[in-house]
C-alpha atoms as a PDB file:
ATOM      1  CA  UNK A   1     -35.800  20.388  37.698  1.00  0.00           C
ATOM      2  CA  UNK A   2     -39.254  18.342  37.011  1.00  0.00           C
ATOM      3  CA  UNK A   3     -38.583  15.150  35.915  1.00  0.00           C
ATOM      4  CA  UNK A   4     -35.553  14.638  36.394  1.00  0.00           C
ATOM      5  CA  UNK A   5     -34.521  11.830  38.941  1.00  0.00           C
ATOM      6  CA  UNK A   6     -32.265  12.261  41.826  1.00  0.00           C
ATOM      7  CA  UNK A   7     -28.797  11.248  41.754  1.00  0.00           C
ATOM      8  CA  UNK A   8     -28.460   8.407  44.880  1.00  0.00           C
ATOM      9  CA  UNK A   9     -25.519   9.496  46.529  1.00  0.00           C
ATOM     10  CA  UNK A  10     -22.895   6.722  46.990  1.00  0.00           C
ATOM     11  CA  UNK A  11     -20.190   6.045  49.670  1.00  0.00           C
ATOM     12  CA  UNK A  12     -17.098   4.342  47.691  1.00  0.00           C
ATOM     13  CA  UNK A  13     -16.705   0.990  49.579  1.00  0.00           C
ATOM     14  CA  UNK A  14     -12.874  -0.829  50.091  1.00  0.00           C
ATOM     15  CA  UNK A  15     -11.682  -3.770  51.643  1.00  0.00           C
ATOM     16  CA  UNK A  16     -10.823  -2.707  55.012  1.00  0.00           C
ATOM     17  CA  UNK A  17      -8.641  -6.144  56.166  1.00  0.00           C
ATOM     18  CA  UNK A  18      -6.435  -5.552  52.390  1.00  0.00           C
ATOM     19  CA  UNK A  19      -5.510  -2.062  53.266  1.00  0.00           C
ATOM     20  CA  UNK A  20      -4.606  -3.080  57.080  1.00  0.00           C
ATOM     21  CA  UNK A  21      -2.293  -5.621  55.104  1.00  0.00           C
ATOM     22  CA  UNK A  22      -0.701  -3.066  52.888  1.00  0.00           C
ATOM     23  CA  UNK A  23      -0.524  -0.849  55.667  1.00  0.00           C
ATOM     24  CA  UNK A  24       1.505  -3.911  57.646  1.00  0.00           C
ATOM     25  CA  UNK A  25       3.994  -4.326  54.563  1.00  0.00           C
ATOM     26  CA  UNK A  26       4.652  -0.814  53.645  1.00  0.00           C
ATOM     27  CA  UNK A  27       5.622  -0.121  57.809  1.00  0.00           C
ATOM     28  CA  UNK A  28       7.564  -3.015  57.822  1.00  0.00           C
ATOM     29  CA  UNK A  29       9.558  -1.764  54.731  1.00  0.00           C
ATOM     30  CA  UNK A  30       9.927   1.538  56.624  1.00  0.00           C
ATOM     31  CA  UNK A  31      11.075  -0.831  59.577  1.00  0.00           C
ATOM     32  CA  UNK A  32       8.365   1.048  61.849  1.00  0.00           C
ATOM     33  CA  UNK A  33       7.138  -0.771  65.033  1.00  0.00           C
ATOM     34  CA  UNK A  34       3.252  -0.516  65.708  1.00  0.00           C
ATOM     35  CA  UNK A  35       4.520   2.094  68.828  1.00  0.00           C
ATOM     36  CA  UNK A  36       6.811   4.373  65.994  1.00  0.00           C
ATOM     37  CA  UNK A  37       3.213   4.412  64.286  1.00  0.00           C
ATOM     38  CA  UNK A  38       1.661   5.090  67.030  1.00  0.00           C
ATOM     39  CA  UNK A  39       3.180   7.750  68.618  1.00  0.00           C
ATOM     40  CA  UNK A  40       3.529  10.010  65.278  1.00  0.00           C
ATOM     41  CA  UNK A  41      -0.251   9.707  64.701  1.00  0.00           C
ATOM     42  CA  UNK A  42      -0.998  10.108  68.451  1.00  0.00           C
ATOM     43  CA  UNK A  43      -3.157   6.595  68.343  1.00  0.00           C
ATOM     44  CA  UNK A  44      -2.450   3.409  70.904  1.00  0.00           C
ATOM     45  CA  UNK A  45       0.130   0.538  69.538  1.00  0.00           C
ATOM     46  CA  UNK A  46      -3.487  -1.564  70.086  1.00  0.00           C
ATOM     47  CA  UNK A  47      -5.163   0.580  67.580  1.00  0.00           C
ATOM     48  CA  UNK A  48      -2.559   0.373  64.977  1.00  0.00           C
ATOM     49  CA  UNK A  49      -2.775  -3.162  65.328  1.00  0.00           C
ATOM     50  CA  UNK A  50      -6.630  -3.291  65.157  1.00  0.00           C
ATOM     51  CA  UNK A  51      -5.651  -1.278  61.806  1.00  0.00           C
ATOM     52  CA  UNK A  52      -3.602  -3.851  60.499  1.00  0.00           C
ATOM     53  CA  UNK A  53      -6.136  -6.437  61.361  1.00  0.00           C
ATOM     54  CA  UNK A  54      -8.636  -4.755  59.541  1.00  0.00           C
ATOM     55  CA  UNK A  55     -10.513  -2.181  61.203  1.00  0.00           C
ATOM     56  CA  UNK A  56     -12.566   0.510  59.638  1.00  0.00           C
ATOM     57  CA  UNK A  57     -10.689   3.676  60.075  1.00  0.00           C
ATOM     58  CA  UNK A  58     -11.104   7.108  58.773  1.00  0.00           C
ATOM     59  CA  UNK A  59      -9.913   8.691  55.820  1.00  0.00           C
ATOM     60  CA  UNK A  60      -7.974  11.399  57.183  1.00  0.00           C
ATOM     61  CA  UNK A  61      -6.226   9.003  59.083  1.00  0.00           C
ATOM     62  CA  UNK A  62      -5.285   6.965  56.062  1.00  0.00           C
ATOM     63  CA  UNK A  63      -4.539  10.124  54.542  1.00  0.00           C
ATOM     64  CA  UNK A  64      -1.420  10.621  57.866  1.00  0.00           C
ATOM     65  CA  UNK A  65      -0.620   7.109  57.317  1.00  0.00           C
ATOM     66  CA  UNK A  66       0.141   7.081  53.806  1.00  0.00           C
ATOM     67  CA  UNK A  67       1.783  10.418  54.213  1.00  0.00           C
ATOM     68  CA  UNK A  68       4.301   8.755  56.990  1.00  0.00           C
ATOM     69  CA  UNK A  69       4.450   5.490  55.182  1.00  0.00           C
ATOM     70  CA  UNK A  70       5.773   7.694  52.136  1.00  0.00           C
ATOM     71  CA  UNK A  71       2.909   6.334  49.751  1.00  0.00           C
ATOM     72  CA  UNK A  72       0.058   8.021  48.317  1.00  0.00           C
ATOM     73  CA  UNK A  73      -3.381   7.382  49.301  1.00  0.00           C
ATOM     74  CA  UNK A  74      -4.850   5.175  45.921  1.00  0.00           C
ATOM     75  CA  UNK A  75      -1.617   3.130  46.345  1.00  0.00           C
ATOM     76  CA  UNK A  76      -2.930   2.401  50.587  1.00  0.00           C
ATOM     77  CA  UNK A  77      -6.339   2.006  49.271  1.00  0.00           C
ATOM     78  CA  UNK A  78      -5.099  -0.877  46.823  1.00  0.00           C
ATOM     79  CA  UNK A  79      -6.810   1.424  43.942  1.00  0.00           C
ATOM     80  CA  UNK A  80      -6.718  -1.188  41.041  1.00  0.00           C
ATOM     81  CA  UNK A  81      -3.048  -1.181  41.466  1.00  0.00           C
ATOM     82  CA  UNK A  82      -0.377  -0.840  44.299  1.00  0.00           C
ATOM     83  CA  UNK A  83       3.199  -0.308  43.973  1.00  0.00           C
ATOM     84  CA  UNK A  84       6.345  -1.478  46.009  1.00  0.00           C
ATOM     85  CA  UNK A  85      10.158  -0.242  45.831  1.00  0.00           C
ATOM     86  CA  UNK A  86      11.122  -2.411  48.753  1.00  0.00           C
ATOM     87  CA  UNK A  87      11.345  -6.190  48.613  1.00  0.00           C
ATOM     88  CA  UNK A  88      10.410  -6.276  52.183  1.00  0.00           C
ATOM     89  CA  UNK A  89       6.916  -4.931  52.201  1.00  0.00           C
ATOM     90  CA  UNK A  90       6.187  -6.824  48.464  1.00  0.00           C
ATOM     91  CA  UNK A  91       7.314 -10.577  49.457  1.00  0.00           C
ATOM     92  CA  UNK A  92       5.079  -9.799  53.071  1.00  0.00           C
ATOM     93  CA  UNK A  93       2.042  -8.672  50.227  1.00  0.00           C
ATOM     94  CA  UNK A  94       2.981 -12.183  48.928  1.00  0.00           C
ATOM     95  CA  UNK A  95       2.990 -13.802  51.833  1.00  0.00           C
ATOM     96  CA  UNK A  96      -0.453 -12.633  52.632  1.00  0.00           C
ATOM     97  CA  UNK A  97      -1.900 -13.157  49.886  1.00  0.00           C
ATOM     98  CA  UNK A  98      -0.624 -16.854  49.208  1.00  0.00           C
ATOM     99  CA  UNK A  99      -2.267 -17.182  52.779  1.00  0.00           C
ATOM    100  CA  UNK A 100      -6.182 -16.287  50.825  1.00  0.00           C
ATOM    101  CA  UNK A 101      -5.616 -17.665  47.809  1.00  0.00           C
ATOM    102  CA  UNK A 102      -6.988 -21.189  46.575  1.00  0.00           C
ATOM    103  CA  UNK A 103      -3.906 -21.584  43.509  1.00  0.00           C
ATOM    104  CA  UNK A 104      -0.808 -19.565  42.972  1.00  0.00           C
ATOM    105  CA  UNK A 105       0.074 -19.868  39.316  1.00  0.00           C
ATOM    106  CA  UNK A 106       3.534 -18.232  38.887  1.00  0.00           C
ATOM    107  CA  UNK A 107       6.736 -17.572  37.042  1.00  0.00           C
ATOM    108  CA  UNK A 108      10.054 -17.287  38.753  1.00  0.00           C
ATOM    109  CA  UNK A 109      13.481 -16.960  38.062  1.00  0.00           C
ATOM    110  CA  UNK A 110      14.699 -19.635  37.876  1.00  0.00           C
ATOM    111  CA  UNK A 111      12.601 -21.926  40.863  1.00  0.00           C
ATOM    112  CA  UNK A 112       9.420 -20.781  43.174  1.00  0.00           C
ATOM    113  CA  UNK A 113      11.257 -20.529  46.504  1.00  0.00           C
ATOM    114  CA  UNK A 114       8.477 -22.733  47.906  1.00  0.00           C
ATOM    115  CA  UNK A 115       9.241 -25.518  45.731  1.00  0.00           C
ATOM    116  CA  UNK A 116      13.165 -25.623  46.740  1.00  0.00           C
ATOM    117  CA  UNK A 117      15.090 -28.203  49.190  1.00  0.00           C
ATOM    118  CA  UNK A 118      15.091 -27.794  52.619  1.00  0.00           C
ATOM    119  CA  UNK A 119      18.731 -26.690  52.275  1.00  0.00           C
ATOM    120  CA  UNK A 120      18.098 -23.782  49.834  1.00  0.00           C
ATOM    121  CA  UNK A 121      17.435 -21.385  52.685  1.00  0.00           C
ATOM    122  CA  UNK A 122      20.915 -21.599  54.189  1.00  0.00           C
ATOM    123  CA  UNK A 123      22.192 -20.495  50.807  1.00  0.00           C
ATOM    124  CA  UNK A 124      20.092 -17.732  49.969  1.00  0.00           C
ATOM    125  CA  UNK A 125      21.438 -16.056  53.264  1.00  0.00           C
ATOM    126  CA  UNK A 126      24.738 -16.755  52.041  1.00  0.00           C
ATOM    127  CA  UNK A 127      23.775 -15.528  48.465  1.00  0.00           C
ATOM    128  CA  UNK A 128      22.118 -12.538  50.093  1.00  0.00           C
ATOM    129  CA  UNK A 129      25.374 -11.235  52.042  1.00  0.00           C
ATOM    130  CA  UNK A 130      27.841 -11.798  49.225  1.00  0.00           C
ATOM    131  CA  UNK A 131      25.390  -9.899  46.833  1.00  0.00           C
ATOM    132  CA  UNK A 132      26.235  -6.912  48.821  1.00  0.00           C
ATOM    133  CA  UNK A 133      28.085  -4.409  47.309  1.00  0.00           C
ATOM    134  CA  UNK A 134      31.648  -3.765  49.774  1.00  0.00           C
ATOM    135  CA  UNK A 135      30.511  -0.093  49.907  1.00  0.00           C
ATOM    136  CA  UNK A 136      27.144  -0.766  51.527  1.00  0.00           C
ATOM    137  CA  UNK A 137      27.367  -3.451  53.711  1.00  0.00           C
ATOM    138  CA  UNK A 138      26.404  -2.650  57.725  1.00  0.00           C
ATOM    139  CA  UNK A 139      23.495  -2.925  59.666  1.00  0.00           C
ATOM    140  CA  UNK A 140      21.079  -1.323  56.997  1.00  0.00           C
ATOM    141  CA  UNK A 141      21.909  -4.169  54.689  1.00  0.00           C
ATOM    142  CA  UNK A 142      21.497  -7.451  57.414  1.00  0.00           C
ATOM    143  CA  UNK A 143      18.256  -5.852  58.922  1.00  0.00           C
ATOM    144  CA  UNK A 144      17.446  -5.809  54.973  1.00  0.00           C
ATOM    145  CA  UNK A 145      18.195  -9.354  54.482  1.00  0.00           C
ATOM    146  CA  UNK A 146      16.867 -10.863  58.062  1.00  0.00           C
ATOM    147  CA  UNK A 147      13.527  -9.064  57.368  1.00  0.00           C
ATOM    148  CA  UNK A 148      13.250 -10.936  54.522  1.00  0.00           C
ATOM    149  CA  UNK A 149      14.261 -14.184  55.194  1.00  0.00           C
ATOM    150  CA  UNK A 150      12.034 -13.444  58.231  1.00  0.00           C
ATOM    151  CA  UNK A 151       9.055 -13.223  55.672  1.00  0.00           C
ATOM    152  CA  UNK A 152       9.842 -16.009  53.184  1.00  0.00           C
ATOM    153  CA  UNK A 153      10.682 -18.403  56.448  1.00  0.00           C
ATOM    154  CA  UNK A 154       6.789 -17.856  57.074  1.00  0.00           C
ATOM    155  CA  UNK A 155       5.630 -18.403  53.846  1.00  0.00           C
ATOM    156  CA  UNK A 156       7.079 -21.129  53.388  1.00  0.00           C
ATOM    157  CA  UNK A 157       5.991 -22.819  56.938  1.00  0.00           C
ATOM    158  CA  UNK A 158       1.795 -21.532  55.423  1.00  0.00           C
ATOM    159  CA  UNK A 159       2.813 -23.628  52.465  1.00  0.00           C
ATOM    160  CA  UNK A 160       4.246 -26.786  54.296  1.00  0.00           C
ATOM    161  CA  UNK A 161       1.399 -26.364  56.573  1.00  0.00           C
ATOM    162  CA  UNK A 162      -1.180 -25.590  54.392  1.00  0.00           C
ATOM    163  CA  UNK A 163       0.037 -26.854  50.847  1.00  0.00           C
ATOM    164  CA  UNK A 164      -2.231 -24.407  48.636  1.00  0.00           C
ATOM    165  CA  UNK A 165      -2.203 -25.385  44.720  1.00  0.00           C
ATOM    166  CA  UNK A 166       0.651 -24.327  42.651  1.00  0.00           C
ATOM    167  CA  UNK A 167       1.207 -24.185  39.782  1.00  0.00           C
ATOM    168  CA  UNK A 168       4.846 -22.959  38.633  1.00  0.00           C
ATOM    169  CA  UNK A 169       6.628 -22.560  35.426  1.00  0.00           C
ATOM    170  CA  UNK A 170      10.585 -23.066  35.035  1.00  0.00           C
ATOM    171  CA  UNK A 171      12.541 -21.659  31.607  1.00  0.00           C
ATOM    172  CA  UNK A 172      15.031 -23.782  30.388  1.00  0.00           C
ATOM    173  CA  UNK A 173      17.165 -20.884  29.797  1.00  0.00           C
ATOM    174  CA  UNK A 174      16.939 -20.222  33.463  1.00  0.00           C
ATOM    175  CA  UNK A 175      17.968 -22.920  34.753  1.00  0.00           C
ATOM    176  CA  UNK A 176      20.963 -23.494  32.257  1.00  0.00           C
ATOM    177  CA  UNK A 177      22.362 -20.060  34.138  1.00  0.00           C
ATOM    178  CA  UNK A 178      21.297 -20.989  37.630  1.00  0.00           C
ATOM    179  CA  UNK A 179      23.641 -24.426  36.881  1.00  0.00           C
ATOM    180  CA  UNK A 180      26.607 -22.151  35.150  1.00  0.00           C
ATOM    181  CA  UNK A 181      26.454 -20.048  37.950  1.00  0.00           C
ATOM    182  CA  UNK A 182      25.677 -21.836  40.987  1.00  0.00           C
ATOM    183  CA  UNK A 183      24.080 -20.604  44.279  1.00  0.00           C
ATOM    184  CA  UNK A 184      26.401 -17.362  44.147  1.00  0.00           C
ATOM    185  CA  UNK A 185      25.629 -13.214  45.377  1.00  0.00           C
ATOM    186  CA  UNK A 186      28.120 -12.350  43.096  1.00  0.00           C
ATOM    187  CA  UNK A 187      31.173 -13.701  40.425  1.00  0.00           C
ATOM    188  CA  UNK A 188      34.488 -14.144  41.581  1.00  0.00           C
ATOM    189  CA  UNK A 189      34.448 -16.144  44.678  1.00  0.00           C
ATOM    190  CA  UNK A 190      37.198 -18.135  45.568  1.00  0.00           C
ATOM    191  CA  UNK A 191      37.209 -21.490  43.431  1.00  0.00           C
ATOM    192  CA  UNK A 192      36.457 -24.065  46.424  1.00  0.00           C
ATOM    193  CA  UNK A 193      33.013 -22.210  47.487  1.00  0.00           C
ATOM    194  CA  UNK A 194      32.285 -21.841  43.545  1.00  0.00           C
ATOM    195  CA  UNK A 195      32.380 -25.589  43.209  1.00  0.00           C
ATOM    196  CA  UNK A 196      30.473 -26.320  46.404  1.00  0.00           C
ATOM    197  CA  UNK A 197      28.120 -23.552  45.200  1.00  0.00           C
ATOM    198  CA  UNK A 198      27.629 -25.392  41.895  1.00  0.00           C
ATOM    199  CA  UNK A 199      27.140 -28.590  43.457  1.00  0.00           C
ATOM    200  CA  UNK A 200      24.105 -27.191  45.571  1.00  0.00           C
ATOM    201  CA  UNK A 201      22.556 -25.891  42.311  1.00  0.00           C
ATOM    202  CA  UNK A 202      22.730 -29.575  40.636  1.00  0.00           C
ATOM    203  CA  UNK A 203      21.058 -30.913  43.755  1.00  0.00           C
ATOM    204  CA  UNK A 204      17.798 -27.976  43.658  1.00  0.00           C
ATOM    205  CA  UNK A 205      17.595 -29.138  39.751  1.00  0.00           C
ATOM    206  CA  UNK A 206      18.128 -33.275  41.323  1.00  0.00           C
ATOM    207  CA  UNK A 207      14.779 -31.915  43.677  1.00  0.00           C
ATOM    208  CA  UNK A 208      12.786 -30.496  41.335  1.00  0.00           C
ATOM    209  CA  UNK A 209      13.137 -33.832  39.300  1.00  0.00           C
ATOM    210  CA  UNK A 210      12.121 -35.507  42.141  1.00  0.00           C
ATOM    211  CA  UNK A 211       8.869 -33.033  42.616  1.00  0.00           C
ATOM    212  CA  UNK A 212       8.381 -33.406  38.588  1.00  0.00           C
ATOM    213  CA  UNK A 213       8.501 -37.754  39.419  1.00  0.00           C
ATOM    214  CA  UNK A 214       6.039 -38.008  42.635  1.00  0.00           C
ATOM    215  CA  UNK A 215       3.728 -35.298  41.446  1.00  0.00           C
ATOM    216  CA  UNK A 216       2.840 -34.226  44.594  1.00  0.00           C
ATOM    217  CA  UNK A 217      -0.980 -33.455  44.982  1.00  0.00           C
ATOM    218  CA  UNK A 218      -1.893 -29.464  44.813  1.00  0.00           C
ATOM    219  CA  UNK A 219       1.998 -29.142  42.900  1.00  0.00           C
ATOM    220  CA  UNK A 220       2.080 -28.827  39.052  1.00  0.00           C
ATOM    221  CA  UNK A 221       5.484 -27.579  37.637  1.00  0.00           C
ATOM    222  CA  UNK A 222       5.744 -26.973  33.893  1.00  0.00           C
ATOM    223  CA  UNK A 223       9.542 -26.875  32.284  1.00  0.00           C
ATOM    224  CA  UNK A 224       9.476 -24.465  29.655  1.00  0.00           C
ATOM    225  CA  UNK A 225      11.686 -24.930  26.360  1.00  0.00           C
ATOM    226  CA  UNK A 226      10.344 -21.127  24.935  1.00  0.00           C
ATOM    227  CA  UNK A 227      11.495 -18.173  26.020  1.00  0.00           C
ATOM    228  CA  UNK A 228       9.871 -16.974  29.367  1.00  0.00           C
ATOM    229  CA  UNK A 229      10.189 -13.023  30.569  1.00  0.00           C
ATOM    230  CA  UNK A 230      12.757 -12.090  32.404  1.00  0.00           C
ATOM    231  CA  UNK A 231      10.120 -10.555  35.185  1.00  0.00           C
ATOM    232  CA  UNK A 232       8.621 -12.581  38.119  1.00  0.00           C
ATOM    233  CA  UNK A 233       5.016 -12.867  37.516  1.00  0.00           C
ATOM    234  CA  UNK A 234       2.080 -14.485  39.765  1.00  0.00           C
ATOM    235  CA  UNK A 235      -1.682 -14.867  39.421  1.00  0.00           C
ATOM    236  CA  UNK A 236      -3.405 -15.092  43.342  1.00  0.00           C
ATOM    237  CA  UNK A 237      -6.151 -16.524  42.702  1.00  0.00           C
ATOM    238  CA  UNK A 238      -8.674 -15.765  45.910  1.00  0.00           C
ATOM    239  CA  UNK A 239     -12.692 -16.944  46.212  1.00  0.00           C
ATOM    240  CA  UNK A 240     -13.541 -13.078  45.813  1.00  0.00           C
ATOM    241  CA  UNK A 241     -10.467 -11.501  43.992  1.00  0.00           C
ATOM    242  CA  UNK A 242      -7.448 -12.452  41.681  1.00  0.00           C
ATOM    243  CA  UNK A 243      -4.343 -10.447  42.032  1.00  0.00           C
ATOM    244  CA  UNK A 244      -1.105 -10.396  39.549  1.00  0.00           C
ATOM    245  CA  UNK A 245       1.839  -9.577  41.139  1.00  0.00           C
ATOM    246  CA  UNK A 246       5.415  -8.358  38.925  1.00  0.00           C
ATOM    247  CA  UNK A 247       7.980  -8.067  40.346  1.00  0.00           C
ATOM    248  CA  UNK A 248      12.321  -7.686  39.706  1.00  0.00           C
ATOM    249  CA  UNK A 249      12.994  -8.985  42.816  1.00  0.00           C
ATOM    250  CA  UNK A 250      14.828 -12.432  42.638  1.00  0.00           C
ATOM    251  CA  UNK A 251      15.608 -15.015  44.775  1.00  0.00           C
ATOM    252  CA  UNK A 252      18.184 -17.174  42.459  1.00  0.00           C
ATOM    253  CA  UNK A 253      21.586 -17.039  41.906  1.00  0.00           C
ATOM    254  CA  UNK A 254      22.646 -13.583  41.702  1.00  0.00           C
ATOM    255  CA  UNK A 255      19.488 -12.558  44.099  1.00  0.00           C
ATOM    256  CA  UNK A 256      17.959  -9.277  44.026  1.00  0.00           C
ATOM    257  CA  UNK A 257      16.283  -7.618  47.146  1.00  0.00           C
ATOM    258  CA  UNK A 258      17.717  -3.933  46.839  1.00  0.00           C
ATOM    259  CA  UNK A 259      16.261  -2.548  44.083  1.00  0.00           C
ATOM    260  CA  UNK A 260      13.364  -2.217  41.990  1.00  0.00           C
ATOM    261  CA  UNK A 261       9.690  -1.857  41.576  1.00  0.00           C
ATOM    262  CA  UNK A 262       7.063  -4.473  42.250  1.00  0.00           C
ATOM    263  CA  UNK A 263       3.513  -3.929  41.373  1.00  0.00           C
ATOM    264  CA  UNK A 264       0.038  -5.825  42.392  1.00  0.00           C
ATOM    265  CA  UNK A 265      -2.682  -5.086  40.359  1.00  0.00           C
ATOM    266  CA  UNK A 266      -6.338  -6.530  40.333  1.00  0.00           C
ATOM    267  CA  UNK A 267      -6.999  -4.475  36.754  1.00  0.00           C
ATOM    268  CA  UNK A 268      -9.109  -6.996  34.747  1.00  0.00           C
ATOM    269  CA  UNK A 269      -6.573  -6.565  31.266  1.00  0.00           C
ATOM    270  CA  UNK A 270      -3.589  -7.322  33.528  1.00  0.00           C
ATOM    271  CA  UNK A 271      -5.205 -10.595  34.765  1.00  0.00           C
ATOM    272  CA  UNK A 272      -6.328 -11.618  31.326  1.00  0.00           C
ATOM    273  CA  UNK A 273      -3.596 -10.902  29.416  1.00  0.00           C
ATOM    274  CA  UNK A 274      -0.911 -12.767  32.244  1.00  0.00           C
ATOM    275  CA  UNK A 275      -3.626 -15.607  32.292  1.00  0.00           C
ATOM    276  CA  UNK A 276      -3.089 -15.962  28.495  1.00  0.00           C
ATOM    277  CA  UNK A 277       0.707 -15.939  28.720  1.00  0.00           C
ATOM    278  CA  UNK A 278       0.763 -18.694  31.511  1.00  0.00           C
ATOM    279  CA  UNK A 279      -1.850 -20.847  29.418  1.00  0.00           C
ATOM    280  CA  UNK A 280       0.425 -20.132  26.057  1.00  0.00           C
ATOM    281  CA  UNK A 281       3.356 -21.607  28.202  1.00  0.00           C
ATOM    282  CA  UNK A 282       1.856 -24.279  30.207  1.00  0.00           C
ATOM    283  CA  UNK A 283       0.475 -25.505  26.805  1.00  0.00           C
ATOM    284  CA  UNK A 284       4.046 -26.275  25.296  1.00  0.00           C
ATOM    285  CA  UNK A 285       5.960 -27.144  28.780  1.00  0.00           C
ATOM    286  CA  UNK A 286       7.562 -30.578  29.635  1.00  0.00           C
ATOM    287  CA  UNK A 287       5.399 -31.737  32.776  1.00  0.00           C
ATOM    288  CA  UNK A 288       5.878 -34.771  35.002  1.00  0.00           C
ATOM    289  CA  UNK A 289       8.475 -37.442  33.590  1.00  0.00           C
ATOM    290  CA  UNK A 290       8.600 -35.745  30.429  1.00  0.00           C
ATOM    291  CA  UNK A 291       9.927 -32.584  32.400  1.00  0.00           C
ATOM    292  CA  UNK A 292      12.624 -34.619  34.495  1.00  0.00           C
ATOM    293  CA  UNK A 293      13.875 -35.733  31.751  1.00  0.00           C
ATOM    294  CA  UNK A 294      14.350 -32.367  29.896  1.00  0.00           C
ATOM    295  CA  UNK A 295      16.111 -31.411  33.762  1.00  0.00           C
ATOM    296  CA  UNK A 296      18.321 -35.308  33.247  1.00  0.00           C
ATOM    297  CA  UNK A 297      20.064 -33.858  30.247  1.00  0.00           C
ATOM    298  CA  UNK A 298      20.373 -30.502  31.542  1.00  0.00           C
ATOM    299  CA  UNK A 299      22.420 -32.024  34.567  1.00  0.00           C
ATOM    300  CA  UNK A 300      24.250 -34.018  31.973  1.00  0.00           C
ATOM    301  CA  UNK A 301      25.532 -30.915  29.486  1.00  0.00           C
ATOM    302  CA  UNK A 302      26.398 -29.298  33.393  1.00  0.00           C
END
């Protein structure tokens, strides 16, 4: 029609090296090898790998991938939002993108996992075995809990190595149950590992006075005396993106890595309004002495 300018045609772009990591997180939650992938897309191990690492790859193969991966293809493509129902393939999302991101501020029930003793990790296998219902346990459930461990092992060594800023929150409330219960996967144990179990949760709450004392450079911790939510939350804040991540998946006492739905979003309300809600917090949390102290008299009612 005269006059009338010509719509430019536009390619939609995406972030090639994201969707190779989603791709990496969802197969390991499908505990695929890069060969399993491989072989049922008739592609080389090497060029899954390339994948993961980034490469520019077609959209009807994304379309096979998400189809074996059992996601849909916005949810690969990281389209505003992403969803995971396996805590294997959302704490290796976390792990990769604590390894872009320039601060971390989060929320966790009741400590960041980073932020524990060095001994914490021998209990949270023990924590992860007893929280194992009788009915299930068997090789499913270890290869469940070794993956994991596997991933929060190496996110932990990127922090130690790396130290990124933090900045974590802690609710009162939490931590009151964390000391009532102690490092347990489930009630009932036998009175002599409940005691020792208690014991280990006064010394986490002894080192995270110690972390509130020496402020450690790139660490702030805020001790909440307000209600926080119940939910995991974290803001990754990267030089070209910021992601918030929710998640039910808890590392605690009690620890949950069987089920539930974690989501990572980049929508612009999300960030804002979880922004607001960790400013509203920070604002009226005990930090540095102030917040060892609130943790002295905690150990002292416990």
């Amino acid at each position: 029609m005269a006059g009338t300018a010509e719509i430019p045609k536009t390619t939609p772009t995406f972030d090639f090296k994201a969707i190779g990591e989603r791709l990496r997180a969802y197969r390991l939650a499908k505990e695929l090898r890069s060969e399993d992938v491989g072989e049922r897309l008739s592609i080389s191990r090497a060029a899954v790998y390339n994948l993961e690492r980034g490469e520019i790859v077609k959209i009807e193969t994304l379309e096979k991938l998400a189809s074996l991966l059992g996601v849909t293809l916005p949810n690969l493509l990281g389209v505003e939002s992403e969803y995971h129902d396996s805590a294997v393939s959302y704490f290796e999302r976390m792990r990769q993108l604590e390894a872009r991101s320039k601060r971390v501020l989060a929320n966790f029930d009741p400590i960041s996992f980073l932020l524990t003793s060095d001994a914490y990790p021998k209990y949270l296998r023990a924590m992860l075995e007893e929280s194992v219902p009788d009915a299930l346990t068997g090789d499913g459930s270890k290869r469940l809990n070794n993956e994991v461990l596997k991933i929060l092992a190496a996110r932990r060594k990127y922090y130690e190595d790396s130290r990124p800023s933090i900045l974590s929150l802690i609710g009162v409330r939490q931590l009151e149950q964390f000391l009532h219960h102690g490092l347990v996967g489930r009630l009932g144990l036998p009175a002599g590992i409940q005691l020792e179990r208690k014991l280990a949760a006064r010394t986490e709450v002894a080192h995270m006075i110690e972390v509130l004392e020496s402020d450690p450079i790139g660490v702030q911790v805020g001790i909440v005396l307000d209600h926080v939510p119940s939910e995991n939350f974290q803001i990754f804040e990267e030089p070209a993106a910021v992601h918030v991540a929710v998640s039910p998946f808890r590392l605690g006492e009690l620890p949950n890595v069987r089920a539930g739905i974690a989501s990572i979003t980049t929508s612009p309300d999300a960030v804002a309004m979880y922004r607001r809600l960790i400013e509203r917090l920070w604002a009226g949390a005990a930090k540095g002495r102030d917040g060892a102290k609130v943790l002295r008299g905690l150990l002292d009612k416990n």
